[in-house]
N, C-alpha and C. Protein backbone atom coordinates (compact mmCIF):
# COMPACT_ATOMS: atom_id res chain seq x y z
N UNK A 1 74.90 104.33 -164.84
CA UNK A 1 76.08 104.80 -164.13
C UNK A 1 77.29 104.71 -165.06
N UNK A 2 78.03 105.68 -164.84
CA UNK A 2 79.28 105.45 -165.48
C UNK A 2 80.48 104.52 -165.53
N UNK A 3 81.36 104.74 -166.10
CA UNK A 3 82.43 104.02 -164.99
C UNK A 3 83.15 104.20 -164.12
N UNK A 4 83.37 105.78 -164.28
CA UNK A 4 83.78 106.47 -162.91
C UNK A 4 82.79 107.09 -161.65
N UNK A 5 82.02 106.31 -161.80
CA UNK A 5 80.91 106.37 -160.47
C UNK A 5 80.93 105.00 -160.20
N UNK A 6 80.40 105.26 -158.77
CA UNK A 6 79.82 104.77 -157.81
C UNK A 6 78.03 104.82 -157.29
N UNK A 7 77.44 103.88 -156.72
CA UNK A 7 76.15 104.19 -156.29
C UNK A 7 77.00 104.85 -154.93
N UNK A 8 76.12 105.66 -154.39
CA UNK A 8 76.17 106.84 -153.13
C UNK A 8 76.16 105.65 -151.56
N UNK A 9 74.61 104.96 -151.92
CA UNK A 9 74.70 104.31 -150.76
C UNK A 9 76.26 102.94 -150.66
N UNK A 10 75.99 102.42 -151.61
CA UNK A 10 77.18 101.56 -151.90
C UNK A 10 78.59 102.19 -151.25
N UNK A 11 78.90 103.39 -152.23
CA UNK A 11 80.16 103.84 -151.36
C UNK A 11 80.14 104.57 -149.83
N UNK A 12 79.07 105.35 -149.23
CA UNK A 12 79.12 105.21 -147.81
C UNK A 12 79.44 104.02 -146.96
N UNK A 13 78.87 103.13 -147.27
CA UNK A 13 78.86 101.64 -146.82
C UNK A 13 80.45 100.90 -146.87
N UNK A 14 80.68 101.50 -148.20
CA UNK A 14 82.42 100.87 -148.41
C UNK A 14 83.08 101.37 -147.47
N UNK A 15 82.82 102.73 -147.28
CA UNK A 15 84.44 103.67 -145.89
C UNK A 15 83.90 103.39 -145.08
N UNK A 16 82.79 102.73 -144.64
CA UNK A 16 82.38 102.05 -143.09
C UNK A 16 82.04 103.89 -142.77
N UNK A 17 81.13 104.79 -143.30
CA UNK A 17 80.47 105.53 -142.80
C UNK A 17 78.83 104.90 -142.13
N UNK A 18 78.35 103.75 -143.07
CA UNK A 18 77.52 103.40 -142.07
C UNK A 18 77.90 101.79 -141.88
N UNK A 19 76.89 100.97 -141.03
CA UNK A 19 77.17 99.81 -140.43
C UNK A 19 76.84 98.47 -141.35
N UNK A 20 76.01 99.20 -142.20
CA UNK A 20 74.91 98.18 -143.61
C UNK A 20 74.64 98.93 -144.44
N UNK A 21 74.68 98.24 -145.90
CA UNK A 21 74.56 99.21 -146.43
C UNK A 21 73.12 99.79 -146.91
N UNK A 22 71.91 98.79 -145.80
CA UNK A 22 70.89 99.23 -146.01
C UNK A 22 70.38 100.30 -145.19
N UNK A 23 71.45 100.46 -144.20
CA UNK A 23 71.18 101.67 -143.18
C UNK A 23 71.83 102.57 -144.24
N UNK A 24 72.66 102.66 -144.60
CA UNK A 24 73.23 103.90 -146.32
C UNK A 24 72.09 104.31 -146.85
N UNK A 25 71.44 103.20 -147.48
CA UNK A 25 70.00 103.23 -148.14
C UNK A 25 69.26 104.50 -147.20
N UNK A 26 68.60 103.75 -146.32
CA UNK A 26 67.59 104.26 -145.55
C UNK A 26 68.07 105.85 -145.16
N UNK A 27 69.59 106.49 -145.01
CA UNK A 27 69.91 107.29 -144.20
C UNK A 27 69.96 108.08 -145.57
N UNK A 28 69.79 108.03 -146.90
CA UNK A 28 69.59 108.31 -148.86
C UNK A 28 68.26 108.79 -148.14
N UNK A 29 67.25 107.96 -148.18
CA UNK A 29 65.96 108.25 -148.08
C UNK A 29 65.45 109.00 -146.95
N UNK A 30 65.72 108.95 -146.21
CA UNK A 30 65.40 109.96 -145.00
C UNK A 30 66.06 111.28 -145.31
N UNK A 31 66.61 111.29 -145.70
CA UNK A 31 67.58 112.70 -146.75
C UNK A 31 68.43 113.34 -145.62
N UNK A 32 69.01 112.25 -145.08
CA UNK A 32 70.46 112.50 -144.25
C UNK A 32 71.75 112.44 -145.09
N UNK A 33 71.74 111.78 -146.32
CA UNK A 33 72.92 112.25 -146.91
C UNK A 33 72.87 113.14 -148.26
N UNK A 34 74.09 114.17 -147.97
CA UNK A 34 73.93 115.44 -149.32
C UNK A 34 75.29 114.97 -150.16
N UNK A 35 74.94 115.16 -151.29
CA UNK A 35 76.12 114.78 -152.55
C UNK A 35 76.31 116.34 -153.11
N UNK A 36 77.20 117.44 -153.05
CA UNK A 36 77.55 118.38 -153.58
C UNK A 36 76.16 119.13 -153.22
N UNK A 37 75.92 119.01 -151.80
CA UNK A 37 74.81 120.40 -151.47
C UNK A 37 73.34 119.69 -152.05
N UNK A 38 73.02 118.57 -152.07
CA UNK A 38 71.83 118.18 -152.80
C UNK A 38 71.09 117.25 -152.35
N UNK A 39 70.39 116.76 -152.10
CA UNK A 39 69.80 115.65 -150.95
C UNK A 39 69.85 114.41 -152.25
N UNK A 40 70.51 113.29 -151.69
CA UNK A 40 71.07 112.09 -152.37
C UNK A 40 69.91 111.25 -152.47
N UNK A 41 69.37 109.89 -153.57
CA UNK A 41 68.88 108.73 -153.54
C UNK A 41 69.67 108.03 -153.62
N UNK A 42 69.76 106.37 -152.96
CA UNK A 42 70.61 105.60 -152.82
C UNK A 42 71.05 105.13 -153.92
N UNK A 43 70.30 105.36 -154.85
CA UNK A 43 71.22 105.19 -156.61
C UNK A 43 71.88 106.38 -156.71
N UNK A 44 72.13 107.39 -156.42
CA UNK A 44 72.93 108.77 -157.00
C UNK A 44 74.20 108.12 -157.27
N UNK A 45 74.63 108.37 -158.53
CA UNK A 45 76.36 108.26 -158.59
C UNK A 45 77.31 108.67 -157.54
N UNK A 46 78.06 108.39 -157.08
CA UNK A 46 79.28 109.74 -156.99
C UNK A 46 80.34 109.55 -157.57
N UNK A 47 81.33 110.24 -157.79
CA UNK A 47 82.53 110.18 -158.62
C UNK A 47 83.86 111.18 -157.88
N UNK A 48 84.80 110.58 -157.64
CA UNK A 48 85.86 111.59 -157.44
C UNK A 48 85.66 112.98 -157.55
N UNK A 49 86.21 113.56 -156.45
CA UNK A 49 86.16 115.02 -156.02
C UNK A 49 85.07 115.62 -155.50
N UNK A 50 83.26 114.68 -155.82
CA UNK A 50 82.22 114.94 -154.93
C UNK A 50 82.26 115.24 -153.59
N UNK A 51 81.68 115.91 -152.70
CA UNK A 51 81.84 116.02 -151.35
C UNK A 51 79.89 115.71 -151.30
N UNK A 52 80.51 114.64 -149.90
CA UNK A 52 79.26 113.99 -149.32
C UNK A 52 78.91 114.36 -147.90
N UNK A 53 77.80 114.88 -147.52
CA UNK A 53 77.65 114.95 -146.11
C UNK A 53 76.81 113.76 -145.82
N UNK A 54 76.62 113.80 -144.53
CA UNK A 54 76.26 112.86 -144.09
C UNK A 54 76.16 112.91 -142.79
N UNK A 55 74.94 112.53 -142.07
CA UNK A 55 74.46 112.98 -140.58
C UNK A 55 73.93 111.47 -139.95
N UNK A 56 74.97 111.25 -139.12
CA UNK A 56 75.06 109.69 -138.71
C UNK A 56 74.83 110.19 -136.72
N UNK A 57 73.91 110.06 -136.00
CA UNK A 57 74.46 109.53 -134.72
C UNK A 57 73.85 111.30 -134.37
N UNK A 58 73.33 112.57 -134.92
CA UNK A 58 73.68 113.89 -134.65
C UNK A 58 74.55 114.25 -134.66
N UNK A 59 75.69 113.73 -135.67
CA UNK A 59 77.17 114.11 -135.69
C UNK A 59 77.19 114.55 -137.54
N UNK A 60 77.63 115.39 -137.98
CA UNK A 60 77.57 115.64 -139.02
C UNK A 60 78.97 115.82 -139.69
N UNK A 61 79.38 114.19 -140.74
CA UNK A 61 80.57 113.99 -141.38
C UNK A 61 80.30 114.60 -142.49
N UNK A 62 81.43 115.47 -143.01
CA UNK A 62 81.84 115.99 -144.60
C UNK A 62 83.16 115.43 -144.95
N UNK A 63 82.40 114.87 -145.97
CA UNK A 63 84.14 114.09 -146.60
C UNK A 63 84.37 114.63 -148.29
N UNK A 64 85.26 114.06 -148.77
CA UNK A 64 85.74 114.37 -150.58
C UNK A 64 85.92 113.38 -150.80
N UNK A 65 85.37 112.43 -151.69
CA UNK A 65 85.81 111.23 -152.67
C UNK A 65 87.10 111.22 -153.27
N UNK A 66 87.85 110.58 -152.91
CA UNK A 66 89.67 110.57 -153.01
C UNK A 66 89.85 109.36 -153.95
N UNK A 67 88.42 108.41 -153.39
CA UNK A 67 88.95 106.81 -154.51
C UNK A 67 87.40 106.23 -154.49
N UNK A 68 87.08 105.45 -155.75
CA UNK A 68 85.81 104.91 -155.40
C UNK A 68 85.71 102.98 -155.20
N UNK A 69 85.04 102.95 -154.15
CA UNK A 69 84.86 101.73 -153.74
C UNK A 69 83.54 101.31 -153.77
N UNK A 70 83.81 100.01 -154.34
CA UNK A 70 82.23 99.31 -154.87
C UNK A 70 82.18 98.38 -153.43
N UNK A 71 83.17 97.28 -153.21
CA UNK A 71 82.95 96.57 -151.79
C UNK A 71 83.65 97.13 -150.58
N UNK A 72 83.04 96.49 -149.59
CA UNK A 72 83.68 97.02 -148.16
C UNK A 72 85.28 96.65 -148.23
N UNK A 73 86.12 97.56 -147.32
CA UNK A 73 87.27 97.33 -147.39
C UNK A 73 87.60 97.57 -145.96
N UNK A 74 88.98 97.33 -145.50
CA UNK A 74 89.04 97.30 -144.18
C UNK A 74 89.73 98.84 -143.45
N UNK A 75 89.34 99.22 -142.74
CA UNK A 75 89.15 100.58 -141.88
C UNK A 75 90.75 101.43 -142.31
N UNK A 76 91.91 100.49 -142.45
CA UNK A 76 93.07 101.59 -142.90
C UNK A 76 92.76 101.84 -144.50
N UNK A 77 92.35 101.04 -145.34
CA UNK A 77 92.55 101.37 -146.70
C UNK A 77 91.23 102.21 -146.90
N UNK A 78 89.82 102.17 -146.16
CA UNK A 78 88.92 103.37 -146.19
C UNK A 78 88.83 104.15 -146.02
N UNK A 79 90.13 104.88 -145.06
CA UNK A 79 90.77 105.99 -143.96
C UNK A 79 91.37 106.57 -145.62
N UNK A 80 92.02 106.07 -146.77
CA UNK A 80 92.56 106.81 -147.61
C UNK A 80 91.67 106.94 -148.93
N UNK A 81 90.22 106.09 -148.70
CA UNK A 81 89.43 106.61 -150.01
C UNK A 81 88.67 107.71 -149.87
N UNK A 82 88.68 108.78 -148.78
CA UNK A 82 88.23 110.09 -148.40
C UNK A 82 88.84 111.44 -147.73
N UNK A 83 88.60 112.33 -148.00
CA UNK A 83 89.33 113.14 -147.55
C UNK A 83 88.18 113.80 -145.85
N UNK A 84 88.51 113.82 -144.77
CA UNK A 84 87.61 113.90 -143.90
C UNK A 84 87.36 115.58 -143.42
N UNK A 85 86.50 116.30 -143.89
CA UNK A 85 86.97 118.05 -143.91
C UNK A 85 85.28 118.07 -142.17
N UNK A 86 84.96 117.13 -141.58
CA UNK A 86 83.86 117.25 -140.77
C UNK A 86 84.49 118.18 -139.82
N UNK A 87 83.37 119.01 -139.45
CA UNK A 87 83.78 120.30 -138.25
C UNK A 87 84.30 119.48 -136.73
N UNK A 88 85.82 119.39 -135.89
CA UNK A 88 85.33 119.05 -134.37
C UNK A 88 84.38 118.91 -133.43
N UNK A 89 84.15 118.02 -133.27
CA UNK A 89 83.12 118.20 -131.99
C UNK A 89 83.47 118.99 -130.85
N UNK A 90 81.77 118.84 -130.21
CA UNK A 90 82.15 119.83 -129.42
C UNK A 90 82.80 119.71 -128.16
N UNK A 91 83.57 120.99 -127.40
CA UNK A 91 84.30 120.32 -126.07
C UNK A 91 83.20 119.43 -124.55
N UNK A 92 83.62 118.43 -124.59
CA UNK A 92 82.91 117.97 -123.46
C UNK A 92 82.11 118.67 -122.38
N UNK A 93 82.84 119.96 -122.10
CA UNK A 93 82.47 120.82 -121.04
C UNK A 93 81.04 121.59 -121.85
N UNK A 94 80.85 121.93 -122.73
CA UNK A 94 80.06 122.25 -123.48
C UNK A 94 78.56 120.66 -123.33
N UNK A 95 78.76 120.15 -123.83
CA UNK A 95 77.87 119.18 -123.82
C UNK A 95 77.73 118.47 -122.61
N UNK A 96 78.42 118.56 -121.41
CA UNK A 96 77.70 118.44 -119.88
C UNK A 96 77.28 119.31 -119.65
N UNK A 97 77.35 120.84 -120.32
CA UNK A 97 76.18 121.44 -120.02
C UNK A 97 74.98 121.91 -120.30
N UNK A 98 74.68 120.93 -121.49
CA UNK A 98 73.32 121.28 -121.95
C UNK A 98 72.48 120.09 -120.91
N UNK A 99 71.07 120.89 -120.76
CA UNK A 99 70.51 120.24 -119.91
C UNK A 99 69.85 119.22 -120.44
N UNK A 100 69.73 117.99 -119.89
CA UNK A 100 68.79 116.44 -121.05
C UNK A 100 68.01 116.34 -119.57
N UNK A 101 66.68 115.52 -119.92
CA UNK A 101 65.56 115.03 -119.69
C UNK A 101 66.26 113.52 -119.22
N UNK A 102 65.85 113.01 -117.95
CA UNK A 102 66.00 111.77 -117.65
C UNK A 102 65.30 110.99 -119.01
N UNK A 103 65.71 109.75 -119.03
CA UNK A 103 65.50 108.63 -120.19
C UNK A 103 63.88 107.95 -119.23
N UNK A 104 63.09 107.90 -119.65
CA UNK A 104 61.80 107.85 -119.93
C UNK A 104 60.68 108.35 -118.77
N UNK A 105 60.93 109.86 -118.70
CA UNK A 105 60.28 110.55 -117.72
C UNK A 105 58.82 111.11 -118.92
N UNK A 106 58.86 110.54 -120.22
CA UNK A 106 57.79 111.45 -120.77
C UNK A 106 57.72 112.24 -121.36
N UNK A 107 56.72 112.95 -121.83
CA UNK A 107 56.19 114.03 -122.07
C UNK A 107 56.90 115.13 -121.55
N UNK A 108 57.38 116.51 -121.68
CA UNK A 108 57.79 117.45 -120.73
C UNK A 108 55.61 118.50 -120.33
N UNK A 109 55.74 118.06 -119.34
CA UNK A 109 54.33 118.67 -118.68
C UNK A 109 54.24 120.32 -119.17
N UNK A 110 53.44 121.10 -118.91
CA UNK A 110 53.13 122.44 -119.60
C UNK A 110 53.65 123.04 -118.32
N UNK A 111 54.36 123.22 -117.34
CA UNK A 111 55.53 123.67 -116.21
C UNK A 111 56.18 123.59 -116.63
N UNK A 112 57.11 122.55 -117.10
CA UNK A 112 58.34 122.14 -118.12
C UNK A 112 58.36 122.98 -119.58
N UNK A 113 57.34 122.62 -120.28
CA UNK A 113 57.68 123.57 -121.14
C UNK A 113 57.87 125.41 -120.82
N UNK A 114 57.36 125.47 -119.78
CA UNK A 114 57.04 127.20 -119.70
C UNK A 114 58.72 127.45 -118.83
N UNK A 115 59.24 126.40 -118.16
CA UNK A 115 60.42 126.35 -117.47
C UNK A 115 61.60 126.54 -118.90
N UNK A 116 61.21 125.58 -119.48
CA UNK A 116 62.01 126.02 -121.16
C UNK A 116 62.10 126.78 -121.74
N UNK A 117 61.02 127.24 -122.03
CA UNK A 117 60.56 128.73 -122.72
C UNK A 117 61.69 129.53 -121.63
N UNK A 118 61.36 129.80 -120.39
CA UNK A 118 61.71 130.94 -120.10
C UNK A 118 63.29 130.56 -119.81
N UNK A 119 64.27 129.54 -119.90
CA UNK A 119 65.26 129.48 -120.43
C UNK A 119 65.94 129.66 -121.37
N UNK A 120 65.27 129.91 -122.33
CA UNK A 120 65.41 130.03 -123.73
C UNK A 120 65.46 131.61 -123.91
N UNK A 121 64.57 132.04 -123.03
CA UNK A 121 64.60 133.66 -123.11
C UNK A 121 63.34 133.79 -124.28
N UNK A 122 61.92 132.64 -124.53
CA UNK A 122 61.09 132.95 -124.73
C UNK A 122 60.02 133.89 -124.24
N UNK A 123 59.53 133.43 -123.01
CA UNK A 123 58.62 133.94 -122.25
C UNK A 123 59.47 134.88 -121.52
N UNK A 124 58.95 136.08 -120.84
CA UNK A 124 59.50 137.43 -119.95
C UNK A 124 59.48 136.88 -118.36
């Protein structure tokens, strides 16, 4: 590494994008985070002006490396080592209306799926 890098997981972990920085790690390896369009390992450098995505929660943050941080720092001074360019979420009214599955009803049965399908405007 240079001296104007950073490890990738290390600095997610510093702006408190994740909670540990072995969840950083793990979220490197599962190839939830992109460094300039590229799927990251938790050693990847980054360096000023990189843009990092990063898909935490089904929420998808895009930031710009503004400053690099090796340890955690506290939530106002991490608020200025990134620039935050992530799309709005969506309006509430929007997301009460997508339809969800009660929390542990299962499997969706082959009725359910064909009920989907033809919501979807699969099946005629």
């Amino acid at each position: 590494m240079t001296a104007g890098s950073v490890r990738v997981d290390s600095w997610t972990w510093a702006v408190r994008l994740f909670k540990t920085r072995s969840a950083a790690a793990a979220a490197c390896r599962g190839g939830h985070v992109r460094v300039n369009d590229a799927p990251a390992k938790p050693s990847q450098p980054v360096k000023v002006g990189d843009e990092v995505r990063v898909r935490v929660a089904g929420a998808e943050r895009i930031v710009r490396v503004t400053q690099l941080l090796a340890k955690r720092v506290g939530a106002p001074v991490a608020a200025q080592a990134y620039e935050d360019h992530s799309p709005p979420p969506p309006p509430k009214e929007i997301l009460a209306s997508i339809p969800r599955r009660d929390r542990g009803t299962g499997r969706p049965t082959k009725r359910d799926r064909r009920e989907l399908d033809r919501l979807r405007g699969l099946l005629e």
